[in-house]
N, C-alpha and C. Protein backbone atom coordinates (compact mmCIF):
# COMPACT_ATOMS: atom_id res chain seq x y z
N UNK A 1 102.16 103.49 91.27
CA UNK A 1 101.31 104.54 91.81
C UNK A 1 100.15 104.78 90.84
N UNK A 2 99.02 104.60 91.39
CA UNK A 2 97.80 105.29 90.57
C UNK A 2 96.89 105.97 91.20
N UNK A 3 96.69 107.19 91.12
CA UNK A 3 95.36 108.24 91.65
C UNK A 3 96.58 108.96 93.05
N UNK A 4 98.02 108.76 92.94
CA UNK A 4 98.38 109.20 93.94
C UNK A 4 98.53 108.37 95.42
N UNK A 5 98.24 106.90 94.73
CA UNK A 5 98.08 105.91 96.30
C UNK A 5 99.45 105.10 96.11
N UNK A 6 99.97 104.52 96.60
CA UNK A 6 101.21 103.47 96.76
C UNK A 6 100.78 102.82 96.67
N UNK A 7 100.36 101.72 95.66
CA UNK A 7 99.55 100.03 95.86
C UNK A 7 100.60 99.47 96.19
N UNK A 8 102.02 99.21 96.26
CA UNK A 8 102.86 98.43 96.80
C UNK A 8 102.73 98.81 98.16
N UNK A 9 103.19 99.70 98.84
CA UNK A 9 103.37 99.82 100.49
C UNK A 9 102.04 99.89 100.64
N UNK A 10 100.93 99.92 100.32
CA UNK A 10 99.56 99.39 100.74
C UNK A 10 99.57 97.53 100.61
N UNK A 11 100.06 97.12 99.72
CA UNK A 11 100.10 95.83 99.91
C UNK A 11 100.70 95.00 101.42
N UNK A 12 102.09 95.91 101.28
CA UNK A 12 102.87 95.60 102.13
C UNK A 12 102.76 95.82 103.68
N UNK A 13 101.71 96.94 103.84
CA UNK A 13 101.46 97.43 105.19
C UNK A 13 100.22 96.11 105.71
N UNK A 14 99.42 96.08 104.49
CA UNK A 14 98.13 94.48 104.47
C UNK A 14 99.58 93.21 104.93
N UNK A 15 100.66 93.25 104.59
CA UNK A 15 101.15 92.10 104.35
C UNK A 15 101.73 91.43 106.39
N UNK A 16 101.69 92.95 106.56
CA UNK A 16 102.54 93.28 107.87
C UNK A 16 101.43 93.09 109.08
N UNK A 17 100.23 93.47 108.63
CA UNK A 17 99.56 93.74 110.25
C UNK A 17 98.72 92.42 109.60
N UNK A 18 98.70 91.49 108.44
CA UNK A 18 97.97 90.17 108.80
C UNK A 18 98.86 89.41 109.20
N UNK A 19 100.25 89.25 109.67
CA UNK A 19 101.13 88.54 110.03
C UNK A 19 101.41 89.61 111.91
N UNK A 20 101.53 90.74 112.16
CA UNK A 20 101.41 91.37 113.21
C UNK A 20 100.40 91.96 113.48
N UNK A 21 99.57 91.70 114.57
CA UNK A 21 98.33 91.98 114.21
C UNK A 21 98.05 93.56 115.64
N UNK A 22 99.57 93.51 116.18
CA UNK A 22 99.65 95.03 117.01
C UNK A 22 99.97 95.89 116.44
N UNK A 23 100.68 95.73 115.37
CA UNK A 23 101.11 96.41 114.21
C UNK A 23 99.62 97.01 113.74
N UNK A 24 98.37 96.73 113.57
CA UNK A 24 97.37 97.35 112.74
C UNK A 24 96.41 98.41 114.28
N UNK A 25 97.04 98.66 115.21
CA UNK A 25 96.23 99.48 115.97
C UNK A 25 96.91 100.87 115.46
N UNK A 26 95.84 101.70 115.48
CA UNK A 26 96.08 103.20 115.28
C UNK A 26 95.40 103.86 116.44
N UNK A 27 96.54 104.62 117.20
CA UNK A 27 95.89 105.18 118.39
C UNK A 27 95.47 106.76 118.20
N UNK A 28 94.53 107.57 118.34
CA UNK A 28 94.25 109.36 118.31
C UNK A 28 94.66 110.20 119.51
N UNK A 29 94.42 110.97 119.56
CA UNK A 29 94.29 112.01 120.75
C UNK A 29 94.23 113.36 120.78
N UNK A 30 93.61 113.95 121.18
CA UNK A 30 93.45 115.87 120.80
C UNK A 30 93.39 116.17 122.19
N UNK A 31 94.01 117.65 122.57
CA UNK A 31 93.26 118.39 123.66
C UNK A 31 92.98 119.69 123.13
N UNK A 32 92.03 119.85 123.90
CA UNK A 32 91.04 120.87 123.19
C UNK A 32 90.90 122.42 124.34
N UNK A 33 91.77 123.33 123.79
CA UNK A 33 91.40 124.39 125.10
C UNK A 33 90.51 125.81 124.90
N UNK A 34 90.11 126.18 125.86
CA UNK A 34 88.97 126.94 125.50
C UNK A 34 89.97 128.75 125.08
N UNK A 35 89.46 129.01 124.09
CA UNK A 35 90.10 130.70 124.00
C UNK A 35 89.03 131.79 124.39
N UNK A 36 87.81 131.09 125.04
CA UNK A 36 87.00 132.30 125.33
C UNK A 36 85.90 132.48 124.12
N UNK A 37 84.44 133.12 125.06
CA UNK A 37 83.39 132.80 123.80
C UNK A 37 83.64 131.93 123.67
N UNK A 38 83.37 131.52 122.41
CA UNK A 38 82.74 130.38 121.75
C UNK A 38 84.03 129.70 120.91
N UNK A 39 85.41 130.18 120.89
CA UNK A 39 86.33 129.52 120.49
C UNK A 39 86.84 128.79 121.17
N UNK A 40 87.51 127.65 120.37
CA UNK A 40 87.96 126.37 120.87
C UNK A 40 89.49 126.06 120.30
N UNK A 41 90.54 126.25 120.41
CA UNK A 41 92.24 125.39 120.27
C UNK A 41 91.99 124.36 120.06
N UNK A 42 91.99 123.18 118.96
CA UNK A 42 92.33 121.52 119.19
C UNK A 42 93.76 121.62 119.06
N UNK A 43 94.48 121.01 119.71
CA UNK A 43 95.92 120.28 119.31
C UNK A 43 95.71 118.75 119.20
N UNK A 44 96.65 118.29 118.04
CA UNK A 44 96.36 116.62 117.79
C UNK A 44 97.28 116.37 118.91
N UNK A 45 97.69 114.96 119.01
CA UNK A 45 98.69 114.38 120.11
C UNK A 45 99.59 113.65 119.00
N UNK A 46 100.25 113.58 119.28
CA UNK A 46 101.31 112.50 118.45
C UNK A 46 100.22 110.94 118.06
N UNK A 47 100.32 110.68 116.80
CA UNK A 47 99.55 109.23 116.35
C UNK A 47 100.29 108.02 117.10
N UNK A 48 99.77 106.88 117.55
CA UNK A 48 100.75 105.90 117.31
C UNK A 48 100.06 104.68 116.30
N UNK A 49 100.83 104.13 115.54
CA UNK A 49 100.42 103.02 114.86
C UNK A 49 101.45 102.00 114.67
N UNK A 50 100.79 100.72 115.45
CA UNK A 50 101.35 99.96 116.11
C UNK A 50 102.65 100.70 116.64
N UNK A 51 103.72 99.77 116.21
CA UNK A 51 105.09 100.41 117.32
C UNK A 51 105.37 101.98 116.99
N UNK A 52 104.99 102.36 115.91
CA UNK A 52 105.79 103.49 115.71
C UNK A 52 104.90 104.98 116.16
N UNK A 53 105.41 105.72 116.17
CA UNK A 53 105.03 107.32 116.41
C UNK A 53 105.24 108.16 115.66
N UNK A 54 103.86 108.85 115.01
CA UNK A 54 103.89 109.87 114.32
C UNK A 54 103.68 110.73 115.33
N UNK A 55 104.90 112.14 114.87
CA UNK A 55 104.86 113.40 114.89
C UNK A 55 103.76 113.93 114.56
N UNK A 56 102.71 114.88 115.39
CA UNK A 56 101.38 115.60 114.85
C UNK A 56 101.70 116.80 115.63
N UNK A 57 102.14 118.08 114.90
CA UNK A 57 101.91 118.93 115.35
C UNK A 57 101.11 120.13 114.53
N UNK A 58 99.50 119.35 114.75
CA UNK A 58 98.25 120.32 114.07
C UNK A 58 97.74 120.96 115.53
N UNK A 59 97.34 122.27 115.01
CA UNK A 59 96.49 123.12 116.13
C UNK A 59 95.23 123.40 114.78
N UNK A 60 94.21 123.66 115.30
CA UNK A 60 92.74 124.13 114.62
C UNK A 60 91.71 124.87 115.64
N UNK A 61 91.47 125.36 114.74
CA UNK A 61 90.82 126.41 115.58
C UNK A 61 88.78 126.23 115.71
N UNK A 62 88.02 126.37 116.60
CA UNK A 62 86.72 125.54 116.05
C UNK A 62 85.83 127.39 116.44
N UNK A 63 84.63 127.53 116.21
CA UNK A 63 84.49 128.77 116.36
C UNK A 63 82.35 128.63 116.38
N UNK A 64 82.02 129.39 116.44
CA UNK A 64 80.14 129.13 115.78
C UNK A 64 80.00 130.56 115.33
N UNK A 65 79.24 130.56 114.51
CA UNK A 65 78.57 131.82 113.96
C UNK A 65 77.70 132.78 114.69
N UNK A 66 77.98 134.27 114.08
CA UNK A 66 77.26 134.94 115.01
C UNK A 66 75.70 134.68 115.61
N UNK A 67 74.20 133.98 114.98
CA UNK A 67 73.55 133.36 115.39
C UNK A 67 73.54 132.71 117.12
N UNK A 68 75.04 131.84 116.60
CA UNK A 68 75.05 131.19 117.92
C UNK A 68 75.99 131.52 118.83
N UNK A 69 76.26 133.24 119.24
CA UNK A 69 77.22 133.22 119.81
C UNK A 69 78.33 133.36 119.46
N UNK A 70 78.61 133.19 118.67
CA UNK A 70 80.07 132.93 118.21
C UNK A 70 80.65 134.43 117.39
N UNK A 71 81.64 134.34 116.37
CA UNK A 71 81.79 135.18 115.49
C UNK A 71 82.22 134.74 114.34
N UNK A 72 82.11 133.80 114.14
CA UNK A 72 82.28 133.18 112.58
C UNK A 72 83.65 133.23 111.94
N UNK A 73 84.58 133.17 112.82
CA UNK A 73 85.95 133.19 112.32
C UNK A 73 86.66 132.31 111.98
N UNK A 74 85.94 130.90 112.26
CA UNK A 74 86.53 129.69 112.23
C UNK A 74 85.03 128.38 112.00
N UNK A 75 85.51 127.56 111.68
CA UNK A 75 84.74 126.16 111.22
C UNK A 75 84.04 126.18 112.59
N UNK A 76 82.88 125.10 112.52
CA UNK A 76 82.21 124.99 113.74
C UNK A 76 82.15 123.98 114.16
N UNK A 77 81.92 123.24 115.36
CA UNK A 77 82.59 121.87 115.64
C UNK A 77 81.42 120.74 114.25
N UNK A 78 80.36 121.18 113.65
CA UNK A 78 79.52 120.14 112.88
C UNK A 78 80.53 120.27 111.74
N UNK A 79 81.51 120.88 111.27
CA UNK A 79 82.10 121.79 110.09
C UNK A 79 82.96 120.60 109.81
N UNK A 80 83.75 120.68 111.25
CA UNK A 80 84.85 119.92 111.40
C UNK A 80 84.98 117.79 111.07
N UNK A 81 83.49 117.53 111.66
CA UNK A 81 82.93 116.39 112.12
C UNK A 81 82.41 116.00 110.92
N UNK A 82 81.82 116.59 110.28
CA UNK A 82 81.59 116.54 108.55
C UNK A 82 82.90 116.13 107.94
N UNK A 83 83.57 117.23 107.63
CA UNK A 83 84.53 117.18 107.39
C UNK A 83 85.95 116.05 107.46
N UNK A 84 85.40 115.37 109.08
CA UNK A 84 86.49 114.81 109.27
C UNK A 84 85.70 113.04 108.44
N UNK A 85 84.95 112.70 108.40
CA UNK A 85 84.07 111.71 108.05
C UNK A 85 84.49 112.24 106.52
N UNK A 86 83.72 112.88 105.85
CA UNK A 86 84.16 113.15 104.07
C UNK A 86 86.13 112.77 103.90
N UNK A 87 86.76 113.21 104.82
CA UNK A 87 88.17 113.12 104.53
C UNK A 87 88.35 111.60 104.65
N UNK A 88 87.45 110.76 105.81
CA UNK A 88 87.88 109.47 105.76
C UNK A 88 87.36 108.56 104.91
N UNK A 89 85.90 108.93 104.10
CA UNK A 89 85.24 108.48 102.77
C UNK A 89 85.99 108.73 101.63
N UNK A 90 86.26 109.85 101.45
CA UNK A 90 87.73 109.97 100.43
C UNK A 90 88.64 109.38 100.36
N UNK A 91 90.04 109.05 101.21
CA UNK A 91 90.67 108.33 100.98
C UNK A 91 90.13 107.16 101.02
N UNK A 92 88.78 106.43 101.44
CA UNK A 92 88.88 104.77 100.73
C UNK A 92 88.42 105.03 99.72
N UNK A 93 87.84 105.67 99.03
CA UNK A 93 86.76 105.98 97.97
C UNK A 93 88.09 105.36 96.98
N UNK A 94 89.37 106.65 97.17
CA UNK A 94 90.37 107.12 95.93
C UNK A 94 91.53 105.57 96.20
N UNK A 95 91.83 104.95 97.18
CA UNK A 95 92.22 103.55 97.64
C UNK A 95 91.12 102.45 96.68
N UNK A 96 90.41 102.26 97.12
CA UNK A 96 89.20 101.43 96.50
C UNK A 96 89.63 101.22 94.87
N UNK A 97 89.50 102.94 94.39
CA UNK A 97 89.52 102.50 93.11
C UNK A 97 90.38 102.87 92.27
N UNK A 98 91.45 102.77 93.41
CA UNK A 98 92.82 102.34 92.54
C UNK A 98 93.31 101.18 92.84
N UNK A 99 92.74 100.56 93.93
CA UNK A 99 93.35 98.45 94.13
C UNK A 99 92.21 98.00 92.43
N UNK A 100 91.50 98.39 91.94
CA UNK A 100 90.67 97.78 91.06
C UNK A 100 90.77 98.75 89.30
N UNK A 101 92.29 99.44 89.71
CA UNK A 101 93.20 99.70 88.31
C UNK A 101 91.94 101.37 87.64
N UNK A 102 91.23 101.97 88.69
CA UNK A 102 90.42 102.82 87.37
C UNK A 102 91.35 104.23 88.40
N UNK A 103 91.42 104.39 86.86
CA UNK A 103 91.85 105.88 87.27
C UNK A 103 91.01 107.04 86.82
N UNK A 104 91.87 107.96 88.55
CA UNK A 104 90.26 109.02 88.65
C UNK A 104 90.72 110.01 87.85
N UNK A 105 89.83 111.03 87.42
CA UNK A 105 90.18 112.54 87.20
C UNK A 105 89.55 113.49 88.34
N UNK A 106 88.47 113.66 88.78
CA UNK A 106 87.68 114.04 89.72
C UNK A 106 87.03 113.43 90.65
N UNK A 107 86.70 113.22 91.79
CA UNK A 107 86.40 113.24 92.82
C UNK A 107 85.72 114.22 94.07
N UNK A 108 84.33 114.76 93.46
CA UNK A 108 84.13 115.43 94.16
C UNK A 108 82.59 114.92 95.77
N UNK A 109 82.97 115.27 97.42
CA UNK A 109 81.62 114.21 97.45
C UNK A 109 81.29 115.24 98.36
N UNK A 110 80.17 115.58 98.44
CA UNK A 110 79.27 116.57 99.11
C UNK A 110 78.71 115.66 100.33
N UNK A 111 78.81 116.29 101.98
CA UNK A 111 78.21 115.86 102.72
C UNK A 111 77.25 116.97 103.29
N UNK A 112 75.80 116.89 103.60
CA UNK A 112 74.79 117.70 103.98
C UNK A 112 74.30 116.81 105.31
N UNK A 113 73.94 117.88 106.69
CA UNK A 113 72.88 117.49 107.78
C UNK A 113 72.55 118.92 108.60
N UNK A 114 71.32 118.55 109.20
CA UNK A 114 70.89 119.92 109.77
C UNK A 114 70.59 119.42 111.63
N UNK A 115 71.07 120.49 112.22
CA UNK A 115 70.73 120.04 113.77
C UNK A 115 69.34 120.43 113.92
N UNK A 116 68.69 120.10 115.05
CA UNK A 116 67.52 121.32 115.38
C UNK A 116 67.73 121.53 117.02
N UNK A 117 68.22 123.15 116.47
CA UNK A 117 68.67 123.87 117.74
C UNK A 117 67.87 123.96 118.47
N UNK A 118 66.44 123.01 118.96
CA UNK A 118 65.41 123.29 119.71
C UNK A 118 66.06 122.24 120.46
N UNK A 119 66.68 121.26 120.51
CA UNK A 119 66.95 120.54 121.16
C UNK A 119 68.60 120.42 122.13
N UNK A 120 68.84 121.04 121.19
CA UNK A 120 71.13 121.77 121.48
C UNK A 120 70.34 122.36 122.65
N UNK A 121 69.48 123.68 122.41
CA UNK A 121 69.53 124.41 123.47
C UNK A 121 68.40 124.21 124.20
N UNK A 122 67.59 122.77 124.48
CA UNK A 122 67.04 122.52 125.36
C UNK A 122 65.78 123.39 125.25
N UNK A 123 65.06 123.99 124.53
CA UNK A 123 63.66 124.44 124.19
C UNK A 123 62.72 123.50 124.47
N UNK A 124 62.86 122.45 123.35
CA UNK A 124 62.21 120.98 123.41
C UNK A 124 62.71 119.45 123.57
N UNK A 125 62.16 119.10 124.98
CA UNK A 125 62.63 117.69 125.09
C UNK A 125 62.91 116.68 123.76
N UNK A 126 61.57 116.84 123.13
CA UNK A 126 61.52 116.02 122.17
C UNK A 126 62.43 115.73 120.97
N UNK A 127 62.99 117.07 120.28
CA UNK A 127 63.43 117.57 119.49
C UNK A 127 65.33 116.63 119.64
N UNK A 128 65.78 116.03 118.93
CA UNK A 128 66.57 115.80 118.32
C UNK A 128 67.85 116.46 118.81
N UNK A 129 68.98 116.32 119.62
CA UNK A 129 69.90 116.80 119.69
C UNK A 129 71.24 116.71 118.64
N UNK A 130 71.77 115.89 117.77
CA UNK A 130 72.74 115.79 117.06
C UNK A 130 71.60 115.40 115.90
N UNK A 131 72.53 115.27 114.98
CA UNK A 131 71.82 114.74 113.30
C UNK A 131 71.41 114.08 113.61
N UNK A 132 70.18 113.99 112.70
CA UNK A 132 69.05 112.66 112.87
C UNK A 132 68.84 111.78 111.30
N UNK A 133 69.97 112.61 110.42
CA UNK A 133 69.94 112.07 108.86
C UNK A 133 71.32 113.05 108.58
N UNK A 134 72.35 112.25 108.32
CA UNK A 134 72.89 112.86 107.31
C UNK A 134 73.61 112.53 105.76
N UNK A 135 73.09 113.07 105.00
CA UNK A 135 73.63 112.82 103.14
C UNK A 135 74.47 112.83 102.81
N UNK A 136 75.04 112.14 101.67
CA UNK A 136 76.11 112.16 100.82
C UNK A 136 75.90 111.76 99.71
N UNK A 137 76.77 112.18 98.95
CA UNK A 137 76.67 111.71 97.29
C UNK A 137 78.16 112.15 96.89
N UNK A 138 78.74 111.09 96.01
CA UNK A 138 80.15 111.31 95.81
C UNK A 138 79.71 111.51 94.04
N UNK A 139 80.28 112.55 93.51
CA UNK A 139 80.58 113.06 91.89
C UNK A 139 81.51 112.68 91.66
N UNK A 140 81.77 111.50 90.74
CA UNK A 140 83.16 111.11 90.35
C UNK A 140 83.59 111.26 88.61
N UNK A 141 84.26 111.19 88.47
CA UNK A 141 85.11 111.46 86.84
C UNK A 141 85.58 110.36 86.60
N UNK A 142 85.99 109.31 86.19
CA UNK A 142 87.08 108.97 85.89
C UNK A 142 86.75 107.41 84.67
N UNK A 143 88.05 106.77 84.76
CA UNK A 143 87.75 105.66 84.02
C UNK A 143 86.63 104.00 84.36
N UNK A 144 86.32 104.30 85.46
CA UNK A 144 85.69 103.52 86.12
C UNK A 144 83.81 103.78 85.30
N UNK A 145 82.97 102.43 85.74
CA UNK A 145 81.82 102.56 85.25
C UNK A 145 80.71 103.23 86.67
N UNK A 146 79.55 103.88 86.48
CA UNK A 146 78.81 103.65 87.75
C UNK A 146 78.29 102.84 88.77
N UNK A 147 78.42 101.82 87.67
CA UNK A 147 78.32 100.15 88.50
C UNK A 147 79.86 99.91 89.74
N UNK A 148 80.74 100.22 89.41
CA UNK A 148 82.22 100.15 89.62
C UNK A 148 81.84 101.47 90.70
N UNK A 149 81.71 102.72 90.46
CA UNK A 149 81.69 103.51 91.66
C UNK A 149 80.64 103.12 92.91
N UNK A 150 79.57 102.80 92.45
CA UNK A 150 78.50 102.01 93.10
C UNK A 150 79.38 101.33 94.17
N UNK A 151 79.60 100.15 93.36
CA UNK A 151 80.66 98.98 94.59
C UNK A 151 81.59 99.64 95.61
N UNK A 152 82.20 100.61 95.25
CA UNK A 152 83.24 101.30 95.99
C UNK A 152 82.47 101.93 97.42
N UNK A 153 81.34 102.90 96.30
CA UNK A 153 81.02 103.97 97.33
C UNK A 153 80.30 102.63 99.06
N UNK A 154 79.46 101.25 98.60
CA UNK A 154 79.33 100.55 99.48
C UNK A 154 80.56 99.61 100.24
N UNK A 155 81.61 99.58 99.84
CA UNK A 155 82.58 99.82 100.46
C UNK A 155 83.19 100.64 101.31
N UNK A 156 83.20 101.62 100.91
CA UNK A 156 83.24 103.07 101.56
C UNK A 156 82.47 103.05 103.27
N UNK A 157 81.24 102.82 103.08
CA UNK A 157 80.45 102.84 103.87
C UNK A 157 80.71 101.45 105.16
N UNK A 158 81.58 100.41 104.32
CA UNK A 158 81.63 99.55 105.12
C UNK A 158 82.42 99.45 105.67
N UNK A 159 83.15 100.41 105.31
CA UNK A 159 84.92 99.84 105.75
C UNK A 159 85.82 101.52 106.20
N UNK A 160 84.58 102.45 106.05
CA UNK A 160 85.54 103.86 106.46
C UNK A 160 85.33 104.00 108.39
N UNK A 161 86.78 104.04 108.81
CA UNK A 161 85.84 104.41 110.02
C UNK A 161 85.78 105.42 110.45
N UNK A 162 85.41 106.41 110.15
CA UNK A 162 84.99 107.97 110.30
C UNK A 162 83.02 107.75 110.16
N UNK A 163 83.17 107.04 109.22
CA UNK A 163 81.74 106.66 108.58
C UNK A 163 81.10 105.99 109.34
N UNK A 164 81.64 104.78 109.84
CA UNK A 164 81.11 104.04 110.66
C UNK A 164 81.39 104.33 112.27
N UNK A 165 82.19 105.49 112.98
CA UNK A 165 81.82 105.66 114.24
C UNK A 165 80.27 106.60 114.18
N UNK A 166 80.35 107.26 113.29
CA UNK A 166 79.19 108.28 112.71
C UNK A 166 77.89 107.49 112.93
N UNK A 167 77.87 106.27 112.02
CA UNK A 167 76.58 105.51 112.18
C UNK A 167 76.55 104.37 112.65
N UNK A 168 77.91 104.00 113.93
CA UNK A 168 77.19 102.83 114.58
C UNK A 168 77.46 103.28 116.05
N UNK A 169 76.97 102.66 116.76
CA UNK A 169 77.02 102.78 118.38
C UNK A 169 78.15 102.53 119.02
N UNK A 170 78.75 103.87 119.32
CA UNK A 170 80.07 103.53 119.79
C UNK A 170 80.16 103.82 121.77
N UNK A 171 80.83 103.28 122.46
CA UNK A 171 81.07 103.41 123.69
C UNK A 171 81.98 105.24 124.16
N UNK A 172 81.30 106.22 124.28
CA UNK A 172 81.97 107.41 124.91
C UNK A 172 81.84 107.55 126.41
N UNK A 173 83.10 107.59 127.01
CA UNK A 173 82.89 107.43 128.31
C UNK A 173 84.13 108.63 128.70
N UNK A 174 83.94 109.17 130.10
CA UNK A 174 84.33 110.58 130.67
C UNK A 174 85.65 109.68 131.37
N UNK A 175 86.85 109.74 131.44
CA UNK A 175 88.14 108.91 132.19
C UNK A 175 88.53 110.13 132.90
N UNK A 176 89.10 109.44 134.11
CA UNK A 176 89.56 110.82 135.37
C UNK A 176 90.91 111.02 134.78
């Protein structure tokens, strides 16, 4: 164990889905119900990966600030979506650079983007509906060089997929 990762059952899970290759699907699922205003219920669904089934019993709550309606009691769906992308840059970040032996002390990575609500709420055609840029920068500690976090963090980028549904073109389609 280093940084808290299993490099053996990480080996071994690599060892399993390049020899089973149904074994490496990971399936999601949420339903999402409305509580009125501007709050939102997610429940996860049970995971599956390959044969097996994880147990998920998360509820979250999504909410917007008074500004928009809302009352600020809870994260807002950009809060969450941030959030859920930084959580999936993190674990390869802290994976990454423990398959290459450096151990961390800190790990801290800031994600920043701004909407322009001229376009959410239909003011201006023109105007931009979701992020049109969003930043990151990971603060790290540890025994590793910046050259060494460097490599990772473009790893990160290549290989997270939180990161990469974020910035590549993915197929969303409405199912009856």
């Amino acid at each position: 164990m280093l940084n808290g990762i299993n490099l053996d059952g990480l080996a071994q899970y690599i060892e399993l889905i390049t020899k089973q290759k149904e074994e490496a699907i990971s399936a999601y699922g949420i339903t999402a119900e409305w509580l009125g205003g501007t709050k939102t219920r997610v429940s996860t669904h049970n995971q599956q990966i390959g044969s097996t089934e994880v147990v998920k019993n998360f509820d979250f709550t999504i909410d917007e600030p008074n500004e928009l309606l809302g009352s600020n009691s809870f994260p807002t769906p950009q809060d969450y979506l941030l959030g859920g992308m930084a959580g999936c840059m993190m674990v390869g970040f802290v994976v990454a650079a423990s398959t290459k032996d450096i151990k961390l002390d800190s790990v801290k990575l800031t994600i920043k983007g701004a909407l322009n609500l001229r376009g959410f709420l239909n003011v201006d055609a023109a105007a931009p509906i979701g992020f049109d840029k969003i930043e990151f920068n990971f603060d790290v500690q540890g025994s590793g060089t910046k050259e060494q976090y460097n490599e990772i963090i473009k790893n990160v980028q290549h290989f997270s997929p939180n990161y990469r549904t974020i910035t590549d073109s993915i197929n969303v389609m409405l199912i009856d």
